[in-house]
Each structure stands twice: as structure tokens, then as C-alpha cells.
N, C-alpha and C. Protein backbone atom coordinates (compact mmCIF):
# COMPACT_ATOMS: atom_id res chain seq x y z
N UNK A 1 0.84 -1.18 0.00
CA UNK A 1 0.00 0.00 0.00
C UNK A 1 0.89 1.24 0.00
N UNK A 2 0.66 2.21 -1.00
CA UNK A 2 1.31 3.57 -0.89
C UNK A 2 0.41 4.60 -0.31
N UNK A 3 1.43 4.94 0.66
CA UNK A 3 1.06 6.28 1.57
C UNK A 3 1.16 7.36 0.63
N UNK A 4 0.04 8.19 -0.28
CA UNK A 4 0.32 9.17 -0.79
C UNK A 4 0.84 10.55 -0.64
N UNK A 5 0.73 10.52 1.38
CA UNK A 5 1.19 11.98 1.90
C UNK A 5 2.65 12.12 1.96
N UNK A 6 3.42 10.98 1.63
CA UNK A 6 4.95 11.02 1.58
C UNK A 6 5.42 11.10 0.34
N UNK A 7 6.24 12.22 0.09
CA UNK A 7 7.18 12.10 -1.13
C UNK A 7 8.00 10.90 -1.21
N UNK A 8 7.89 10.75 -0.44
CA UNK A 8 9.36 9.35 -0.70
C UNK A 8 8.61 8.21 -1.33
N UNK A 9 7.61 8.03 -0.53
CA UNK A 9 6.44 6.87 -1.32
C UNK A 9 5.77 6.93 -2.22
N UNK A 10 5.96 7.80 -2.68
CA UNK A 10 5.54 8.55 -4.48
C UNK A 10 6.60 8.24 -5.38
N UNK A 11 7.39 8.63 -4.62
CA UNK A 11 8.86 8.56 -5.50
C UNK A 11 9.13 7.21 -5.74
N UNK A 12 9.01 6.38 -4.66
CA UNK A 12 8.85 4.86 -4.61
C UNK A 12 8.11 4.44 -5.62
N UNK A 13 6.71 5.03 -5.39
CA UNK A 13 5.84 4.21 -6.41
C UNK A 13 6.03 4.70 -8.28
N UNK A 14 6.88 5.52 -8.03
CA UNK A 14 7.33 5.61 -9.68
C UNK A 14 8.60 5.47 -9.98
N UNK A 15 8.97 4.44 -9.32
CA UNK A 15 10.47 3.87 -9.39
C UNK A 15 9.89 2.33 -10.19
N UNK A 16 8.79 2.08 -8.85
CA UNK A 16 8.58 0.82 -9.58
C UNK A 16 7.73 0.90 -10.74
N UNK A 17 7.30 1.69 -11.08
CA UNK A 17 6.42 2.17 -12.09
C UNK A 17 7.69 1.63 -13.51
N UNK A 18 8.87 2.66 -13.12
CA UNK A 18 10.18 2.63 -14.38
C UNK A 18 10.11 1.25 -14.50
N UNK A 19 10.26 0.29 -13.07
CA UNK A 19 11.23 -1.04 -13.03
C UNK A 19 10.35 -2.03 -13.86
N UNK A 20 9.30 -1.81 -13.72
CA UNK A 20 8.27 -2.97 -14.05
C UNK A 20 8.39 -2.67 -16.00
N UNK A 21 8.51 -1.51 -16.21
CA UNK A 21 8.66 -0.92 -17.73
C UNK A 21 6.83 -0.12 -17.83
N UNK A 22 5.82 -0.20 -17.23
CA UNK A 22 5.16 0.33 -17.01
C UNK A 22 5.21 1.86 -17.63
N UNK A 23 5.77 2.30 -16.70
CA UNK A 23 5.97 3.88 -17.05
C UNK A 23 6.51 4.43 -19.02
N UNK A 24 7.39 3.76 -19.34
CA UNK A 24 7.75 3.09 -20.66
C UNK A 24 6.38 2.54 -21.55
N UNK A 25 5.77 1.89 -21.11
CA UNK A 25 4.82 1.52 -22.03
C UNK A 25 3.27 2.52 -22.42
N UNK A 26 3.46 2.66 -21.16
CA UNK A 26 2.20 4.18 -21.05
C UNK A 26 2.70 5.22 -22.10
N UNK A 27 4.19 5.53 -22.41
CA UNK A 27 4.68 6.25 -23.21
C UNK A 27 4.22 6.02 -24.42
N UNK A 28 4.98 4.73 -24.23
CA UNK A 28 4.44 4.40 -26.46
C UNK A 28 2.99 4.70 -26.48
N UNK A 29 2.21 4.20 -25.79
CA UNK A 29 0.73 4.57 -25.77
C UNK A 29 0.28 5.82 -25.49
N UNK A 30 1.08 6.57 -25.64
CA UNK A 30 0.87 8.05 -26.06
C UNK A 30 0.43 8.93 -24.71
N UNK A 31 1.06 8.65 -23.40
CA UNK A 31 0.63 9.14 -22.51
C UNK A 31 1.71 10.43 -22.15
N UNK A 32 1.47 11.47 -22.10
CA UNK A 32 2.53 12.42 -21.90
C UNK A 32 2.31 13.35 -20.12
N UNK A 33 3.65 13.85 -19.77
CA UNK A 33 3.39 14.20 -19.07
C UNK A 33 2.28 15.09 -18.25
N UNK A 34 1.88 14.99 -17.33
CA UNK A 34 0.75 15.64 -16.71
C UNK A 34 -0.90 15.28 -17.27
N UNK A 35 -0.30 13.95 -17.92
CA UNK A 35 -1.92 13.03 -18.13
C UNK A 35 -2.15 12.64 -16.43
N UNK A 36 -3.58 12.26 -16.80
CA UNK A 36 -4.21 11.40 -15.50
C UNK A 36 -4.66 10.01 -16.13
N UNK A 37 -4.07 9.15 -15.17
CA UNK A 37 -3.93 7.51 -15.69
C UNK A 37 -5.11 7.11 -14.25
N UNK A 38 -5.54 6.31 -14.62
CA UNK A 38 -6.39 6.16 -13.44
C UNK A 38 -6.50 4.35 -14.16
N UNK A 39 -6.51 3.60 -12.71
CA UNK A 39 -6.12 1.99 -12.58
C UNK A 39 -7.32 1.84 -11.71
N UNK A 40 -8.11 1.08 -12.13
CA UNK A 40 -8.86 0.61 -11.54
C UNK A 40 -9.86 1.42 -10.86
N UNK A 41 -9.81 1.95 -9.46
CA UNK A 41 -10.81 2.89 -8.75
C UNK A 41 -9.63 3.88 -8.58
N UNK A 42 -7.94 4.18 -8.49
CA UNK A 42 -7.49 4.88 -7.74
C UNK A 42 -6.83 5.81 -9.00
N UNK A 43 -6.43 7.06 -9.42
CA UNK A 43 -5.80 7.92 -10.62
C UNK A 43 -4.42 8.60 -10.09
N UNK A 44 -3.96 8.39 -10.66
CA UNK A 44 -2.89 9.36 -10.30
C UNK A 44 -1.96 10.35 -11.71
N UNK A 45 -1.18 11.42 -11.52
CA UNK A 45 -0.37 12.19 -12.64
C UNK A 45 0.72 11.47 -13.17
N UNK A 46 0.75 11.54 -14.50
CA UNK A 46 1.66 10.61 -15.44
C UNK A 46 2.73 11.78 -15.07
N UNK A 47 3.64 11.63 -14.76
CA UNK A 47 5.34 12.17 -14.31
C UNK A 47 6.34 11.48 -14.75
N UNK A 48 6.69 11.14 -15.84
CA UNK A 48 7.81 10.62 -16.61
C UNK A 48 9.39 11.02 -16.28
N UNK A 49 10.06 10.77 -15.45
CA UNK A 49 11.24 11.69 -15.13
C UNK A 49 11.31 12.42 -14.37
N UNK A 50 10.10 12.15 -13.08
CA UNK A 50 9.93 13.38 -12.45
C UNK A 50 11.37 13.07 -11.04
N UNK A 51 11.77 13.85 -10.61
CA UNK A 51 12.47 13.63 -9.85
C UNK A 51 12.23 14.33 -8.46
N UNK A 52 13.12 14.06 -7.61
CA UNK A 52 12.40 14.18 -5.95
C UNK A 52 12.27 16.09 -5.93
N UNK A 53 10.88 16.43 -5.58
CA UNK A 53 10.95 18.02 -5.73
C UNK A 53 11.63 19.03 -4.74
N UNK A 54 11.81 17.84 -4.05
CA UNK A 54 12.95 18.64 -2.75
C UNK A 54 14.25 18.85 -2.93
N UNK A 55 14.66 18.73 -4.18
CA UNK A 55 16.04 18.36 -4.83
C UNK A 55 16.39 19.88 -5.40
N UNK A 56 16.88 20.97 -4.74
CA UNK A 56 16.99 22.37 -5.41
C UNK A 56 17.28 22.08 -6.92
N UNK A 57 16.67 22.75 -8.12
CA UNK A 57 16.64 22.68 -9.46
C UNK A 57 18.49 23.25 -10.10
N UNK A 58 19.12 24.03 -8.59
CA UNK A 58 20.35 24.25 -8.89
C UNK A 58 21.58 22.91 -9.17
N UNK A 59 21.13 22.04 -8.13
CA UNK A 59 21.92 21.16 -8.09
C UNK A 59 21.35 20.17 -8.98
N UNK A 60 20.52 19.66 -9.56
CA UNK A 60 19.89 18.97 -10.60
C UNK A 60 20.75 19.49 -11.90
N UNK A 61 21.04 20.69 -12.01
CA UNK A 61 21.99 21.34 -12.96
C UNK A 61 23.21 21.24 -13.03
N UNK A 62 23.64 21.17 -11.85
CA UNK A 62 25.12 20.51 -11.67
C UNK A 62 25.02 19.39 -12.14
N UNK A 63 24.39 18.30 -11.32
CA UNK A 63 24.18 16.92 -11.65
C UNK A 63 24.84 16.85 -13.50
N UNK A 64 23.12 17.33 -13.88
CA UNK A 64 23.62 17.07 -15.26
C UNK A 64 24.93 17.72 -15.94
N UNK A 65 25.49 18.89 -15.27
CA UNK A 65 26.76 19.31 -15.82
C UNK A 65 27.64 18.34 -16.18
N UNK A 66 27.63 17.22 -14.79
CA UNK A 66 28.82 16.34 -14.35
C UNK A 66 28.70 15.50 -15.47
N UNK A 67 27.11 14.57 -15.90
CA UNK A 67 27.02 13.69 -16.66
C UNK A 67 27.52 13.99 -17.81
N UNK A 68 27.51 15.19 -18.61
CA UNK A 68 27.99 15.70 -19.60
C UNK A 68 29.42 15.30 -19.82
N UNK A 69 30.19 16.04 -18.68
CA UNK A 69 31.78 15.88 -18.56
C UNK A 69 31.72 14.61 -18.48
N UNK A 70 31.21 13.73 -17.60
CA UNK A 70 32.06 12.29 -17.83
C UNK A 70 31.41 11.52 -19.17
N UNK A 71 31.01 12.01 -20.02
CA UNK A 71 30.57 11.26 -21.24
C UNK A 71 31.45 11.80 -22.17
N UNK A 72 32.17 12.36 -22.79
CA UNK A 72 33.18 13.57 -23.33
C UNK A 72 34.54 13.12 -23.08
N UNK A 73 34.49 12.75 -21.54
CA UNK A 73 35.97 12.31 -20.89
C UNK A 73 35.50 10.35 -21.42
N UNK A 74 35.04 9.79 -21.52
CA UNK A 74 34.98 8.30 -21.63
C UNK A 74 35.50 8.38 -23.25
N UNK A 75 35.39 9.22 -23.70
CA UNK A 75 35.34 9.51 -25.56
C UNK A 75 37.03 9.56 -25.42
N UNK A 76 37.87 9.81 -24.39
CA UNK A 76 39.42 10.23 -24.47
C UNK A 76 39.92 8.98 -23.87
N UNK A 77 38.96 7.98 -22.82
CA UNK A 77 39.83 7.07 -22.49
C UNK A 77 40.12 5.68 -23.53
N UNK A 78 39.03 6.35 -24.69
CA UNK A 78 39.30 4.86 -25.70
C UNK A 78 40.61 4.54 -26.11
N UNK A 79 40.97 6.04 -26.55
CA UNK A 79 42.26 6.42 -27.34
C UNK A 79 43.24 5.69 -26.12
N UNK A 80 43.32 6.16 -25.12
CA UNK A 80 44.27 5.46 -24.01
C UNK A 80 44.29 4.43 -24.02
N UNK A 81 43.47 3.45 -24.54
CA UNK A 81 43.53 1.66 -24.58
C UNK A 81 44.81 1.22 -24.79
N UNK A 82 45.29 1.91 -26.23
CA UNK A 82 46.29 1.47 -26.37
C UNK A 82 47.41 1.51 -25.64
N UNK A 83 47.69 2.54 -24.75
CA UNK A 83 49.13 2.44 -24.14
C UNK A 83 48.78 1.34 -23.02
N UNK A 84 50.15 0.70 -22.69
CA UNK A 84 50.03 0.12 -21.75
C UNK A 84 49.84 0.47 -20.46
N UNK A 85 49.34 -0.24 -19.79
CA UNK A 85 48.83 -0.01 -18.45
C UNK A 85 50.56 0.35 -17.35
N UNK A 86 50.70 1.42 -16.68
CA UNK A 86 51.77 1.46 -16.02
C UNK A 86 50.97 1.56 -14.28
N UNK A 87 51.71 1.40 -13.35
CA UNK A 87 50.78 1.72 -11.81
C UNK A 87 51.26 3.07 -11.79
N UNK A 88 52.70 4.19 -11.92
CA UNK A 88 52.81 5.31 -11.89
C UNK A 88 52.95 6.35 -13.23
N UNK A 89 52.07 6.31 -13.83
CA UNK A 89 52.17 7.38 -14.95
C UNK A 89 52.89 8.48 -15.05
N UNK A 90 53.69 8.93 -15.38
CA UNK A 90 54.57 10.72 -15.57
C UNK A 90 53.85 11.31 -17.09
């Protein structure tokens, strides 16, 4: 049973929403954000990506800054394959 007065148990229940592929399939079926899906007797807001709202929108920006840089930097360690592996690099 989800407690709807907790963010965390919201957040919960659209975790498993992702895990099950649920949330994914409502998509292809053309459900976009800020639809109302309603299951059976109980409805709730289609939130695709929504993330915890207690999360300042500043640091969500960082976040993604970081993901950026380390996708950019993985693009430089291919090239490094080739040298051999040393334990002290100069």
C-alpha cells in the first residue's frame, strides 16, 4: 500500500512504475506528461522523469553538468587503450 502523503512513497511508487517498464509503455501509448492515468478505482499524474521536488533545481543542474563531462571524458579514455597499463604514470 502507498502512503500518498509522503514524497518518498511517491517517488517509490514511480520507481517501480520505471522497473516494471510500465511507465515506458504508457509512453508508447501516447501518454505524456501531466496526463491522469487512473487503474482501476485509484488515478494518479503521469510524471515521466519526475524527480524528488525537494532536490533544489540548482543542483539537478550541476548533476547534469557532471554527466555531460564524464561522457566527453569516456570519448578520451578509448584512445588510451592502447598504451600500456603502467601503476605510476609521468
Amino acid at each position: 500500500m502507498t502512503h500518498w502523503e509522503y514524497p518518498e512513497a511517491v517517488a517509490r511508487f514511480g520507481r517501480q512504475l520505471d522497473a516494471l517498464g510500465i511507465a515506458q509503455e504508457l509512453q508508447v501509448r501516447g501518454a505524456m506528461d501531466g496526463d491522469l492515468v487512473m487503474v482501476d478505482e485509484f488515478d494518479f499524474s503521469f510524471s515521466p522523469g519526475m524527480t524528488n521536488p525537494y532536490i533544489p533545481q540548482e543542483l539537478l543542474d550541476r548533476d547534469a553538468m557532471f554527466e555531460g563531462d564524464s561522457k566527453s571524458s569516456s570519448d578520451d579514455d578509448e584512445d588510451d587503450e592502447s598504451l600500456a597499463w603502467r601503476p605510476f604514470q609521468q
